[in-house]
Protein backbone atom coordinates (compact mmCIF):
# COMPACT_ATOMS: atom_id res chain seq x y z
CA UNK A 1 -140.30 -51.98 135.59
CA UNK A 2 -136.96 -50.52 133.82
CA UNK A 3 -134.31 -52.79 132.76
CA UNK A 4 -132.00 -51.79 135.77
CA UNK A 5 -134.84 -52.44 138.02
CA UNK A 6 -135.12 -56.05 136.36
CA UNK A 7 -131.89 -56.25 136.98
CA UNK A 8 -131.25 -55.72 140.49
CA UNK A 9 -134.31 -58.05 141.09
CA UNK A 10 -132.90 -60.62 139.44
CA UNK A 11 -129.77 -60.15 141.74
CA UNK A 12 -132.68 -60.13 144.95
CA UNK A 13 -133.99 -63.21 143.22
CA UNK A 14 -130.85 -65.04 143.59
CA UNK A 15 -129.40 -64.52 146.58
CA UNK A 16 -132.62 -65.25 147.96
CA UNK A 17 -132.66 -68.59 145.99
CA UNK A 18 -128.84 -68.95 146.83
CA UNK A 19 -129.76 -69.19 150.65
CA UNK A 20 -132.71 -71.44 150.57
CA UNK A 21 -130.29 -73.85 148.99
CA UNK A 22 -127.55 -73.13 151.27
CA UNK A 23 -125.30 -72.08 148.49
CA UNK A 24 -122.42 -70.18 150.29
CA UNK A 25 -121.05 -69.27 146.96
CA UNK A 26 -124.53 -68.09 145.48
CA UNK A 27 -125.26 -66.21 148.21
CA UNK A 28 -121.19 -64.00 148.32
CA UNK A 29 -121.84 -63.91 144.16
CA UNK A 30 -123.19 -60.50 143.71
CA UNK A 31 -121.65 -58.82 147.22
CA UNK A 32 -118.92 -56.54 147.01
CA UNK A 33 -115.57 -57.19 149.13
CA UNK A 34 -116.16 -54.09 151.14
CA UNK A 35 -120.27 -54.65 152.00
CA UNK A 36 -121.66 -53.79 155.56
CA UNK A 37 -124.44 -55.05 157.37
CA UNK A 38 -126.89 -54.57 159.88
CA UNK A 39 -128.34 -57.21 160.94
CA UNK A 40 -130.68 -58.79 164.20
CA UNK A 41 -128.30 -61.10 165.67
CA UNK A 42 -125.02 -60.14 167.10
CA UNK A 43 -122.75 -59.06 165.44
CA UNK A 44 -125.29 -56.47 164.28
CA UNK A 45 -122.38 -54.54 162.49
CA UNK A 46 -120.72 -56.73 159.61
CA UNK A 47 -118.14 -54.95 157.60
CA UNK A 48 -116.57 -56.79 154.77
CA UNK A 49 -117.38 -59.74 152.82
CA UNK A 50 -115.92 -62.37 155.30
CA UNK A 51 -117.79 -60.72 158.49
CA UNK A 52 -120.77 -61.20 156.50
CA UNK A 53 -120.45 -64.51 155.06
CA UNK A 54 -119.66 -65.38 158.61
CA UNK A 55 -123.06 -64.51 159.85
CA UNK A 56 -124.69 -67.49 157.44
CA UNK A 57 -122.94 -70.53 159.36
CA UNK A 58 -125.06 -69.06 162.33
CA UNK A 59 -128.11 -68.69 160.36
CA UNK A 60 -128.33 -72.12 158.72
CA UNK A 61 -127.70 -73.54 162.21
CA UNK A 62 -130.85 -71.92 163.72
CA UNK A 63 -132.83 -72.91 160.59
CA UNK A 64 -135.16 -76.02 160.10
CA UNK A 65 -134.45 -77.81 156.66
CA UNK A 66 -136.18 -77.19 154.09
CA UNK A 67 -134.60 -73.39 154.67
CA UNK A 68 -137.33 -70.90 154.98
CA UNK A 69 -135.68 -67.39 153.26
CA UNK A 70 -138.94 -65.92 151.53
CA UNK A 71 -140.23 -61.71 150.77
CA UNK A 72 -143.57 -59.93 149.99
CA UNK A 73 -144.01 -56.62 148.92
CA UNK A 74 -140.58 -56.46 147.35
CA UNK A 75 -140.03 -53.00 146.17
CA UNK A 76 -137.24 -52.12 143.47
CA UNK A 77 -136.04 -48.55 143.11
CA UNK A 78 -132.94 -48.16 141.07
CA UNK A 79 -130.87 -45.05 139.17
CA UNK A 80 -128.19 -45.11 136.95
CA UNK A 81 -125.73 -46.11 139.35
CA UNK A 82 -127.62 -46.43 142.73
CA UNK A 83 -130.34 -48.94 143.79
CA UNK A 84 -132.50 -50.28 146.71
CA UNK A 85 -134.80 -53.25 147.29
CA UNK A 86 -137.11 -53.24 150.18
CA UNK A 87 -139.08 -56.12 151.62
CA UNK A 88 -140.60 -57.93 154.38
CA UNK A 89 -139.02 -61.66 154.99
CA UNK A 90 -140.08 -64.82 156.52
CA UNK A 91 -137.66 -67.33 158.12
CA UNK A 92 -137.93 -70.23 160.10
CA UNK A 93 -135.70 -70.18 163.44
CA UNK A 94 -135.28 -72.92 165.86
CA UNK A 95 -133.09 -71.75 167.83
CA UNK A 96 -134.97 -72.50 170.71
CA UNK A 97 -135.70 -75.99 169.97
CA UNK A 98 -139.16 -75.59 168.56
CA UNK A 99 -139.66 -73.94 164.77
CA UNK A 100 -140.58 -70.14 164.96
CA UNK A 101 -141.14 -68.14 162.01
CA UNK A 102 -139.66 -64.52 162.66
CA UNK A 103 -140.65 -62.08 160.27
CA UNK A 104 -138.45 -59.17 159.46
CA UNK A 105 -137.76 -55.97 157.77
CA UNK A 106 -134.56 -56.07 154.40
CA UNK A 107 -133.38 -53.11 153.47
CA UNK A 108 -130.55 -53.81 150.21
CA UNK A 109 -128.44 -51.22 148.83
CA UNK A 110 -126.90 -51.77 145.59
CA UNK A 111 -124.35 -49.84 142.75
CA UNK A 112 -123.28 -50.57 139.67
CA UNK A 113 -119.79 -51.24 138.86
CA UNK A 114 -119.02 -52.34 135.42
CA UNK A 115 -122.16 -52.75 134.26
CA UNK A 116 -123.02 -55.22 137.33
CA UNK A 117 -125.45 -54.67 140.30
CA UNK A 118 -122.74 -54.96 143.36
CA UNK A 119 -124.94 -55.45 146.96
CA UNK A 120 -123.06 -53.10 149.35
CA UNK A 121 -125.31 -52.93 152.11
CA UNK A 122 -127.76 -55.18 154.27
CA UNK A 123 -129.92 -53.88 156.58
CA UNK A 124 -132.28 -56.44 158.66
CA UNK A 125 -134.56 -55.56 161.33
CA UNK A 126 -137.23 -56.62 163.21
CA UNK A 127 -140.16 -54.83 164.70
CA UNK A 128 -139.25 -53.53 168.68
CA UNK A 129 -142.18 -55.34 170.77
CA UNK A 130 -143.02 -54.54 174.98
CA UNK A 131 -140.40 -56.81 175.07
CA UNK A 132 -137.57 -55.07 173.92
CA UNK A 133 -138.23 -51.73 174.14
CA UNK A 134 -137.57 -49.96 177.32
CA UNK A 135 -140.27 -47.60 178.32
């Protein structure tokens, strides 16, 4: 792994620690002012830091305590100035009264400004089932 790699996985590693502890300021730390993401729920679009930070009082109320936030095959690919994590995730929803892990698909995009890894872009997903996927 190169040292910008470490790097934005130590940035990964934090925010992901940052939200199983529920710390809103952990989690806005390394996400720059003008960020967009994609993400399950409505909104789906979130452009800015404030949208986003938004969407995590929704999230921790659909989430059983302890928070589940966790990733496998984490993949870091980074350039001089450009980076991306990939991974699957695991969280706990109970938004409909009973606990339900959901699995889902993290896409991160990152840059570095000033010789800091800056997240600019989320993108969560989940798999389309029979469900919800018109034929």
């Amino acid at each position: 792994m190169t040292g910008d790699e470490a790097a934005v996985r130590a940035v990964f590693d934090l925010w992901a620690q940052a939200v199983r502890d529920e710390d809103i300021e952990g989690i806005r730390a390394n996400h720059d002012p003008n960020m967009l993401m994609f993400d399950v729920p409505p909104l789906f679009v979130s452009r800015g830091i404030e949208e986003y930070m938004a969407t995590w009082q929704t999230f921790f109320q659909w989430q059983a305590k302890p928070v589940m936030f966790e990733f496998r095959d984490i993949t870091i690919m980074a350039g001089s100035d450009v980076a991306f994590a990939t991974a699957i995730g695991r969280c706990g929803d109970t938004s409909s009264g009973q606990r339900v892990e959901l699995d889902f698909r993290l896409t991160v995009g990152f840059r570095k400004q000033d010789e800091k890894w800056r997240v600019m872009h989320e993108h969560h997903s989940i798999p389309a089932t029979d469900a919800n996927v018109s034929a």
